[in-house]
PDB file of N, CA and C in Angstrom:
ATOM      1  N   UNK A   1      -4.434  49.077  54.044  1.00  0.00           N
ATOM      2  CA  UNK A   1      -4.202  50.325  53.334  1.00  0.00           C
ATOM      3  C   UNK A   1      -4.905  50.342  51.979  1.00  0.00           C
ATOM      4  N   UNK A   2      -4.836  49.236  50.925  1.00  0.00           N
ATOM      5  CA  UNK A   2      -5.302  49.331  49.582  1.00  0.00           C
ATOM      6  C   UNK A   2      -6.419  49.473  49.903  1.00  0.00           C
ATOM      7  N   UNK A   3      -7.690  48.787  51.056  1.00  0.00           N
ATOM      8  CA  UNK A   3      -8.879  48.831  50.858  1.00  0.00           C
ATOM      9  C   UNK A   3      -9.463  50.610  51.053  1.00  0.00           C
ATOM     10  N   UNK A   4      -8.543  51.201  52.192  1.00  0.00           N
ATOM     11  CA  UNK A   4      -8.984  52.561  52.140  1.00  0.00           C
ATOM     12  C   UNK A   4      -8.481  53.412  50.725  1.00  0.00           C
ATOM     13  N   UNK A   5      -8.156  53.083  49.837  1.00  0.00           N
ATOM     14  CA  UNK A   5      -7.477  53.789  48.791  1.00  0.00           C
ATOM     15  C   UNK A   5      -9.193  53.123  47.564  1.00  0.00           C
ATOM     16  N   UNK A   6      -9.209  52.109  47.901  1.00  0.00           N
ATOM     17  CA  UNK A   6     -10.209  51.386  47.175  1.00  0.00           C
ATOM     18  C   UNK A   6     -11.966  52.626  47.415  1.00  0.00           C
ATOM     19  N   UNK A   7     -12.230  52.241  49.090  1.00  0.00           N
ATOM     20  CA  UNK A   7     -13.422  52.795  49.158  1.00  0.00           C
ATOM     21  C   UNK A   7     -13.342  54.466  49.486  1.00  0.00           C
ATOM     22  N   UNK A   8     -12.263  55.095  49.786  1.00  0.00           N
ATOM     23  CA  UNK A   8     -11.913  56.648  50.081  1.00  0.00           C
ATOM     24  C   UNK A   8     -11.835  57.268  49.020  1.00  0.00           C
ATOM     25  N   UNK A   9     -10.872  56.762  47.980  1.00  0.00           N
ATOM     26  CA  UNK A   9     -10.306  57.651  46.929  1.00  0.00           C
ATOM     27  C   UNK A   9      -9.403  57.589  46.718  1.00  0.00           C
ATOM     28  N   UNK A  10      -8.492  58.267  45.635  1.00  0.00           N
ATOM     29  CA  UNK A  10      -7.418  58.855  45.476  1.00  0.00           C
ATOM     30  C   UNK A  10      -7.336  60.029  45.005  1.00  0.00           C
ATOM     31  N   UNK A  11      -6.113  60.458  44.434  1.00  0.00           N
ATOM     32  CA  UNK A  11      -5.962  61.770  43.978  1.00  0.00           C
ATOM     33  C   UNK A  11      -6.680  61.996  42.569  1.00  0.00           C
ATOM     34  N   UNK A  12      -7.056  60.673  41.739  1.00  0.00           N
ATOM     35  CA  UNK A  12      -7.041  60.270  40.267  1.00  0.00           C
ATOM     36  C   UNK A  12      -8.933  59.992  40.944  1.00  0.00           C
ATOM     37  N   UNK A  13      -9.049  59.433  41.679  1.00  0.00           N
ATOM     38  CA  UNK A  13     -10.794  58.560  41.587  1.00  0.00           C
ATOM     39  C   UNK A  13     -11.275  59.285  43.008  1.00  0.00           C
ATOM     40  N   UNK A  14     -12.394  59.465  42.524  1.00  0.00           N
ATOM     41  CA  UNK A  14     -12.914  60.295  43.620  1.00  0.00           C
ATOM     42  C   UNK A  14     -13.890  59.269  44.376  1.00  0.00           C
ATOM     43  N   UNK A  15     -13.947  59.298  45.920  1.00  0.00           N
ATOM     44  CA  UNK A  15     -14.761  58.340  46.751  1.00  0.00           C
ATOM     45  C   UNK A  15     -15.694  57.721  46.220  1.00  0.00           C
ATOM     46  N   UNK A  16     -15.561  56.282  46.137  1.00  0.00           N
ATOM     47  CA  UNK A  16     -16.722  55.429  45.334  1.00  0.00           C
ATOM     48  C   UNK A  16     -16.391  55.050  43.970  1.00  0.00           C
ATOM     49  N   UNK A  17     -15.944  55.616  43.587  1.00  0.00           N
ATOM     50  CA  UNK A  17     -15.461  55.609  41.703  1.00  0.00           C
ATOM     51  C   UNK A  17     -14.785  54.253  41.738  1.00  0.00           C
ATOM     52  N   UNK A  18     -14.295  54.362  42.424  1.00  0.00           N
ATOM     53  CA  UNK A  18     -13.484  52.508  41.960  1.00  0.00           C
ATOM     54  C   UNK A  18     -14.284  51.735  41.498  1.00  0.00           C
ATOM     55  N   UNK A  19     -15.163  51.380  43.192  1.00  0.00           N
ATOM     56  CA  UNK A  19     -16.170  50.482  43.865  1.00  0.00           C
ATOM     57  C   UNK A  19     -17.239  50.748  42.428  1.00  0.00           C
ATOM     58  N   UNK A  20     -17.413  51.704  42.428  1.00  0.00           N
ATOM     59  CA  UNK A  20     -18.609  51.439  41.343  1.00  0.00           C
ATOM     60  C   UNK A  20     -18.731  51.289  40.045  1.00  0.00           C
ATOM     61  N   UNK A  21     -17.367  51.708  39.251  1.00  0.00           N
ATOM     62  CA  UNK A  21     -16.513  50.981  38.226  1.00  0.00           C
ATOM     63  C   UNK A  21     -16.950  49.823  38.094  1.00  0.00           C
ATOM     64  N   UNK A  22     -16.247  48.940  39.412  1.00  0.00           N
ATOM     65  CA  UNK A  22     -16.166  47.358  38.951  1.00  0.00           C
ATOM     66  C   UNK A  22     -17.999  46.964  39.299  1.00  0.00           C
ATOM     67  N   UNK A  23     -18.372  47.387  40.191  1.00  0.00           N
ATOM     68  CA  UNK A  23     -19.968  47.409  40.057  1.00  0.00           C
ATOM     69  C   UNK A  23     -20.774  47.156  39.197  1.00  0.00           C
ATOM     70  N   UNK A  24     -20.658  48.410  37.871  1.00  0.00           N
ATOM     71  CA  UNK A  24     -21.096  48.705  37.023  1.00  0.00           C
ATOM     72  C   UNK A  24     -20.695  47.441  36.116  1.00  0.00           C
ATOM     73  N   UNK A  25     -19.813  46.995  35.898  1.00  0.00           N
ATOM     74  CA  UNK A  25     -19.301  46.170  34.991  1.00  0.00           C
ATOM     75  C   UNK A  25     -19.671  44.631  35.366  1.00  0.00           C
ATOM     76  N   UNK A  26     -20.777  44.444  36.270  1.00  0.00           N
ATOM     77  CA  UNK A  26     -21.060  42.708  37.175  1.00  0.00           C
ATOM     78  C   UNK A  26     -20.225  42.687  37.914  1.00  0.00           C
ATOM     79  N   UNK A  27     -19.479  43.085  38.587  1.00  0.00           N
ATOM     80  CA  UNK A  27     -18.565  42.536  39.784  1.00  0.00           C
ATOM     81  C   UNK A  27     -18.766  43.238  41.256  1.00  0.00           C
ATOM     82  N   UNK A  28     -18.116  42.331  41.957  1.00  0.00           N
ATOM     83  CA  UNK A  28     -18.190  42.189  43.172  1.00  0.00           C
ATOM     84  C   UNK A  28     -16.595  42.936  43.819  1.00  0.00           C
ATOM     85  N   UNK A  29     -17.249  44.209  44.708  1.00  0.00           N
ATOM     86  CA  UNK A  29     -15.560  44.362  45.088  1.00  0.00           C
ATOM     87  C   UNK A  29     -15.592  44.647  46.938  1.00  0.00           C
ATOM     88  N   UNK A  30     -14.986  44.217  47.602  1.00  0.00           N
ATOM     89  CA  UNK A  30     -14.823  43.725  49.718  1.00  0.00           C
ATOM     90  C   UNK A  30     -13.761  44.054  49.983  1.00  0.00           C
ATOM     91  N   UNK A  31     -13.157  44.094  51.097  1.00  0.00           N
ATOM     92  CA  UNK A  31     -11.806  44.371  51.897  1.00  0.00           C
ATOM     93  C   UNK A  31     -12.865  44.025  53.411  1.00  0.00           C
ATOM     94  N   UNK A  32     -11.426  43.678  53.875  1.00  0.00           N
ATOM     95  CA  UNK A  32     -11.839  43.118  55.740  1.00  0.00           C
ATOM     96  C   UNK A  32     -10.378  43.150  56.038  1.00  0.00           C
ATOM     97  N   UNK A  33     -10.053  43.793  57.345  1.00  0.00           N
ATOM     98  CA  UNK A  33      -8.822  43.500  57.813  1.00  0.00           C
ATOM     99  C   UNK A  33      -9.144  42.651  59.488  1.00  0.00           C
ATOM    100  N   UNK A  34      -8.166  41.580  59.994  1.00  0.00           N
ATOM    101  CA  UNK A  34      -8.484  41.256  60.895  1.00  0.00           C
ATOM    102  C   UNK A  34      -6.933  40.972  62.056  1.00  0.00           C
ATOM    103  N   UNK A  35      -6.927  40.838  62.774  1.00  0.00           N
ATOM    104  CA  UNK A  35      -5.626  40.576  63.350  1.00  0.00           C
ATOM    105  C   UNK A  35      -4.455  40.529  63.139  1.00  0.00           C
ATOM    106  N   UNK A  36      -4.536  39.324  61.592  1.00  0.00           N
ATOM    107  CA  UNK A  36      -2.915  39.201  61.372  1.00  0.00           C
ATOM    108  C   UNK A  36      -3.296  39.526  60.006  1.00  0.00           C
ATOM    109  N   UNK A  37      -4.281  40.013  59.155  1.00  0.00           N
ATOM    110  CA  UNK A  37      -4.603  39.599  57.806  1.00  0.00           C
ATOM    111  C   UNK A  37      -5.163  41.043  57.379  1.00  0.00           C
ATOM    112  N   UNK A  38      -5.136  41.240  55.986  1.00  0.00           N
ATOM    113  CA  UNK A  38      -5.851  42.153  55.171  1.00  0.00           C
ATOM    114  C   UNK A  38      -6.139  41.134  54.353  1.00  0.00           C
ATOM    115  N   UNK A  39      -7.311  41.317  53.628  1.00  0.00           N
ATOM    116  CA  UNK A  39      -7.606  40.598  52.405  1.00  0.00           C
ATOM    117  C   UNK A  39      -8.921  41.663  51.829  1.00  0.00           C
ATOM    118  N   UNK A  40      -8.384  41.456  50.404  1.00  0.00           N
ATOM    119  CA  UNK A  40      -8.971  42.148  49.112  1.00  0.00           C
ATOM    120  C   UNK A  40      -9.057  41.876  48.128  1.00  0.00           C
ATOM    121  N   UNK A  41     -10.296  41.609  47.847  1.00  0.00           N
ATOM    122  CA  UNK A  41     -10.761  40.589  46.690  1.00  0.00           C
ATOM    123  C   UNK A  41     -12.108  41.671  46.019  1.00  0.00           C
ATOM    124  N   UNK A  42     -12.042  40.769  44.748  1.00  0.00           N
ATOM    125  CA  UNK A  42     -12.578  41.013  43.563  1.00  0.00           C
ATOM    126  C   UNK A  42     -12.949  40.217  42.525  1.00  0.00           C
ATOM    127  N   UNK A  43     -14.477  39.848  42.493  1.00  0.00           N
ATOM    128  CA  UNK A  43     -15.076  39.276  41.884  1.00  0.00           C
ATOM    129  C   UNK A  43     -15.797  39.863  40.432  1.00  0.00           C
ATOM    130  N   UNK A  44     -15.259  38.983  39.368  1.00  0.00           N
ATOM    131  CA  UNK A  44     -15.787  39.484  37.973  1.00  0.00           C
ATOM    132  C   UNK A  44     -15.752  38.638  37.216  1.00  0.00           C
ATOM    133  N   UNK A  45     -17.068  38.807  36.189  1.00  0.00           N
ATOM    134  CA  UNK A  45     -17.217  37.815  34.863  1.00  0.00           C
ATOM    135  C   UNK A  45     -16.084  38.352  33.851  1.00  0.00           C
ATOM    136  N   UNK A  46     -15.357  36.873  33.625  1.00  0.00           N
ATOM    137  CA  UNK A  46     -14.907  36.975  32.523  1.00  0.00           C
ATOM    138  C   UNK A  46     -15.477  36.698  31.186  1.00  0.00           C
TER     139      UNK A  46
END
């Protein structure tokens, strides 16, 4: 669910706006769901 809220939108960020937020800023942002698992991660310089 978070990853479609991530790359779709919300009511507040319009499709992509997240993703390209953390983009913009050096980071890295993925989602994969698989059988028993979601995972959502986010990579950034501190």
């Amino acid at each position: 669910f978070i990853e479609h809220l991530v790359f779709k939108g919300t009511e507040k960020y319009n499709v992509g706006e997240i993703a390209s937020t953390v983009e913009a800023s050096g980071g890295e942002l993925n989602a994969y769901t698989s059988f028993d698992q979601t995972v959502f991660y986010q990579h950034m310089i501190a």
